[in-house]
N, C-alpha and C. Protein backbone atom coordinates (compact mmCIF):
# COMPACT_ATOMS: atom_id res chain seq x y z
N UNK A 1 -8.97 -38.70 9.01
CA UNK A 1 -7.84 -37.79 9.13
C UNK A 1 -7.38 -37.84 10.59
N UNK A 2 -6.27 -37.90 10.61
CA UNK A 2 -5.57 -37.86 11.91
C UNK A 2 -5.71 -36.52 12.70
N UNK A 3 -5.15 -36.48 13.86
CA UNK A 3 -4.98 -35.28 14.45
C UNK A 3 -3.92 -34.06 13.87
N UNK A 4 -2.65 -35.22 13.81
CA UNK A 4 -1.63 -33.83 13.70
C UNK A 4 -1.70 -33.61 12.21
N UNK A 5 -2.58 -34.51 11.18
CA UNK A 5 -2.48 -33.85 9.52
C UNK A 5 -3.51 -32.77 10.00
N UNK A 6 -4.21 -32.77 10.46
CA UNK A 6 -5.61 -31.88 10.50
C UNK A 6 -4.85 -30.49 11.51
N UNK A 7 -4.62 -30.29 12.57
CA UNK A 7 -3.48 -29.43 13.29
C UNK A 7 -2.27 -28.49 12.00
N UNK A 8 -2.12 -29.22 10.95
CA UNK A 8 -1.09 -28.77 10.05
C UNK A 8 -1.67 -28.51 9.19
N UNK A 9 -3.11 -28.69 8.91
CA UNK A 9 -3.59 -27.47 7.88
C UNK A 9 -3.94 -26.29 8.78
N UNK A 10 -4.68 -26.54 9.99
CA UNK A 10 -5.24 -25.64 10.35
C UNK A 10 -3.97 -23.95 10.33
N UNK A 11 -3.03 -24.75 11.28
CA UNK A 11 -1.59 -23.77 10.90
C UNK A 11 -1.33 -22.80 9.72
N UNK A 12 -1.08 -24.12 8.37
CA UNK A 12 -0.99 -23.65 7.24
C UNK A 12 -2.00 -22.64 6.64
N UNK A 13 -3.19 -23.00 7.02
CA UNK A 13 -4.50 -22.00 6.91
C UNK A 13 -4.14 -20.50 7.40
N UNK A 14 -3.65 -20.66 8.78
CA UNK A 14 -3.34 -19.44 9.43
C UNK A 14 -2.07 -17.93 9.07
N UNK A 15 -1.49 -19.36 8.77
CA UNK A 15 0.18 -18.73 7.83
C UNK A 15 -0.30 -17.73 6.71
N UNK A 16 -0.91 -18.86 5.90
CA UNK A 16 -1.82 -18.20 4.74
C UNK A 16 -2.50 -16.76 5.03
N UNK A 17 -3.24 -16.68 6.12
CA UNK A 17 -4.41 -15.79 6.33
C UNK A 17 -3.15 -14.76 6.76
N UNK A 18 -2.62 -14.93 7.94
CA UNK A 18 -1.32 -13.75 8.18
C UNK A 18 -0.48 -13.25 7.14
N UNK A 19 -0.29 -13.96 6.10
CA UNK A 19 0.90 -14.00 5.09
C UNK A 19 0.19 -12.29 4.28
N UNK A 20 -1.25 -13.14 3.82
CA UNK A 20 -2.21 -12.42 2.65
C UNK A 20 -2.63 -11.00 3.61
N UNK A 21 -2.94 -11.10 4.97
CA UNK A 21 -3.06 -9.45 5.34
C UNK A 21 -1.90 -8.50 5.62
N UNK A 22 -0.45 -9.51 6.12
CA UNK A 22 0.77 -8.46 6.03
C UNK A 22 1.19 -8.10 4.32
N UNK A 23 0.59 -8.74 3.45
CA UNK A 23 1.06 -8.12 1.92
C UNK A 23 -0.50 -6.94 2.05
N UNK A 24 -1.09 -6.93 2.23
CA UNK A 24 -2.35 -5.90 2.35
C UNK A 24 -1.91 -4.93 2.59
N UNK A 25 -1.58 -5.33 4.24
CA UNK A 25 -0.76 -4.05 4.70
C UNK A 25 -0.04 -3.06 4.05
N UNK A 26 1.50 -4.37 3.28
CA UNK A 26 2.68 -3.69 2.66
C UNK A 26 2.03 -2.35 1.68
N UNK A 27 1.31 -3.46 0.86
CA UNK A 27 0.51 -2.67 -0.19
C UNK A 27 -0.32 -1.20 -0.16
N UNK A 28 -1.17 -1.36 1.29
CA UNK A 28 -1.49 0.03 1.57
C UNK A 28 -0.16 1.35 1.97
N UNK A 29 0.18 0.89 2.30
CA UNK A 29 2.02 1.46 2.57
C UNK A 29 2.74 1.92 1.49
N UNK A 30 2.60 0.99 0.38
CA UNK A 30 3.26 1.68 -0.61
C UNK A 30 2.27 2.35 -1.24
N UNK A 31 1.13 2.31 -1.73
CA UNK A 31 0.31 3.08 -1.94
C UNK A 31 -0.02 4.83 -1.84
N UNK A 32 0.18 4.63 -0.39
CA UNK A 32 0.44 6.03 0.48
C UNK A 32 1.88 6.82 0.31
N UNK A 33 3.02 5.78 0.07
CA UNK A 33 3.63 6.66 -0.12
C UNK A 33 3.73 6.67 -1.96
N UNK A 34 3.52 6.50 -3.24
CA UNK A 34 3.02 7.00 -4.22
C UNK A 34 2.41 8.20 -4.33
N UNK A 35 1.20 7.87 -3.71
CA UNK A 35 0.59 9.47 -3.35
C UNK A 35 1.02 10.22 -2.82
N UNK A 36 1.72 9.99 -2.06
CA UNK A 36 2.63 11.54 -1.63
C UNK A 36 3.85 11.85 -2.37
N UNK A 37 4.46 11.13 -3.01
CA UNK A 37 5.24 11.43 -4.11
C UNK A 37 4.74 12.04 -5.10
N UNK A 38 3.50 11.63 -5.67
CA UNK A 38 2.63 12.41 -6.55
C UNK A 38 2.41 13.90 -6.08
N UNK A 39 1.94 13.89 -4.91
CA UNK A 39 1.44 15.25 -4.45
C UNK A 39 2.37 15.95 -4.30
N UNK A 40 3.52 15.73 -3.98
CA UNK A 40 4.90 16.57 -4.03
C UNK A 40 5.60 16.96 -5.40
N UNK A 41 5.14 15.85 -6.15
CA UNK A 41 5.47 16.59 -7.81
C UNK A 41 4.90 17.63 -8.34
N UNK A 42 3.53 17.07 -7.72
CA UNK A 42 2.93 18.20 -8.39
C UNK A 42 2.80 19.95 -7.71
N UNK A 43 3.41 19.70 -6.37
CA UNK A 43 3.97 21.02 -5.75
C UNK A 43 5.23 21.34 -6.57
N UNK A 44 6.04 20.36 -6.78
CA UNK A 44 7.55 20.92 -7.40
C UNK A 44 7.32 21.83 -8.87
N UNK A 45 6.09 20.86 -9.59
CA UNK A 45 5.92 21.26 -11.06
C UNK A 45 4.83 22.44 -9.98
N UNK A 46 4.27 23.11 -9.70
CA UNK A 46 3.49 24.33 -9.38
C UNK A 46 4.43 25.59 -8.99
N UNK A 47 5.66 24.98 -7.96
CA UNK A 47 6.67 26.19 -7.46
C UNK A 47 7.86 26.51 -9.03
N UNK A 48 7.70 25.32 -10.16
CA UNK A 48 8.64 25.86 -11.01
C UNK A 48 8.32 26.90 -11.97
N UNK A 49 7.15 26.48 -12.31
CA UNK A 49 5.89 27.13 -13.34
C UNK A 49 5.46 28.54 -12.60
N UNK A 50 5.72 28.95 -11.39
CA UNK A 50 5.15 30.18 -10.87
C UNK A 50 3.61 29.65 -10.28
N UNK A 51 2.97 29.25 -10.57
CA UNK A 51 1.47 28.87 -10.41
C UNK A 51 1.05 28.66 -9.16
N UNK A 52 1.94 28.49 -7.89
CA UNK A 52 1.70 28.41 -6.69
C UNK A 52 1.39 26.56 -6.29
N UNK A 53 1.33 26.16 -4.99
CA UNK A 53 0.89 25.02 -4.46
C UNK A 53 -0.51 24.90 -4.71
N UNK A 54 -1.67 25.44 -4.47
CA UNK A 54 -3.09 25.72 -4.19
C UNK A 54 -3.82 25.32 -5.67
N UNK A 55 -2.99 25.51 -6.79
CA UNK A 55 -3.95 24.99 -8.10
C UNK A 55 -3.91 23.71 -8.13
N UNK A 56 -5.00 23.42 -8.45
CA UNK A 56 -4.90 21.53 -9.16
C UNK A 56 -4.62 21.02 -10.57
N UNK A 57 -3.34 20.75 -10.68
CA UNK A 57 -2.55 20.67 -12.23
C UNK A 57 -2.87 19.44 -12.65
N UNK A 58 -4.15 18.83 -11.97
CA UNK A 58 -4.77 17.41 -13.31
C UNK A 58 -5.63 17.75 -14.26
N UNK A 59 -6.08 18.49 -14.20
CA UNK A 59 -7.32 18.97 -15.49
C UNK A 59 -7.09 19.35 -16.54
């Protein structure tokens, strides 16, 4: 193997490795905000119902 084929995986390797932890990232990101969309529903459904913020309406 030559130099510059071997140089152009190593790259491509790297691309790869950056590519797969900025979708990680994205993913924890959207994640977080799900859950707080969740947790805000379930304040909206608590302030409509009378029941207050403080109960836990999964059970």
């Amino acid at each position: 193997m030559d130099v510059s084929s071997s140089t152009a995986n190593v790259n491509s390797s790297v691309q790869v490795d950056a590519l797969k932890k900025s979708m990680d990232v994205q993913e924890r990101g959207v994640l977080k905000v799900l859950e707080n969309a969740d947790e805000q529903s379930k304040q909206v459904a608590a302030q409509k119902t009378g029941m207050g913020g403080s109960l836990d309406l999964t059970a």
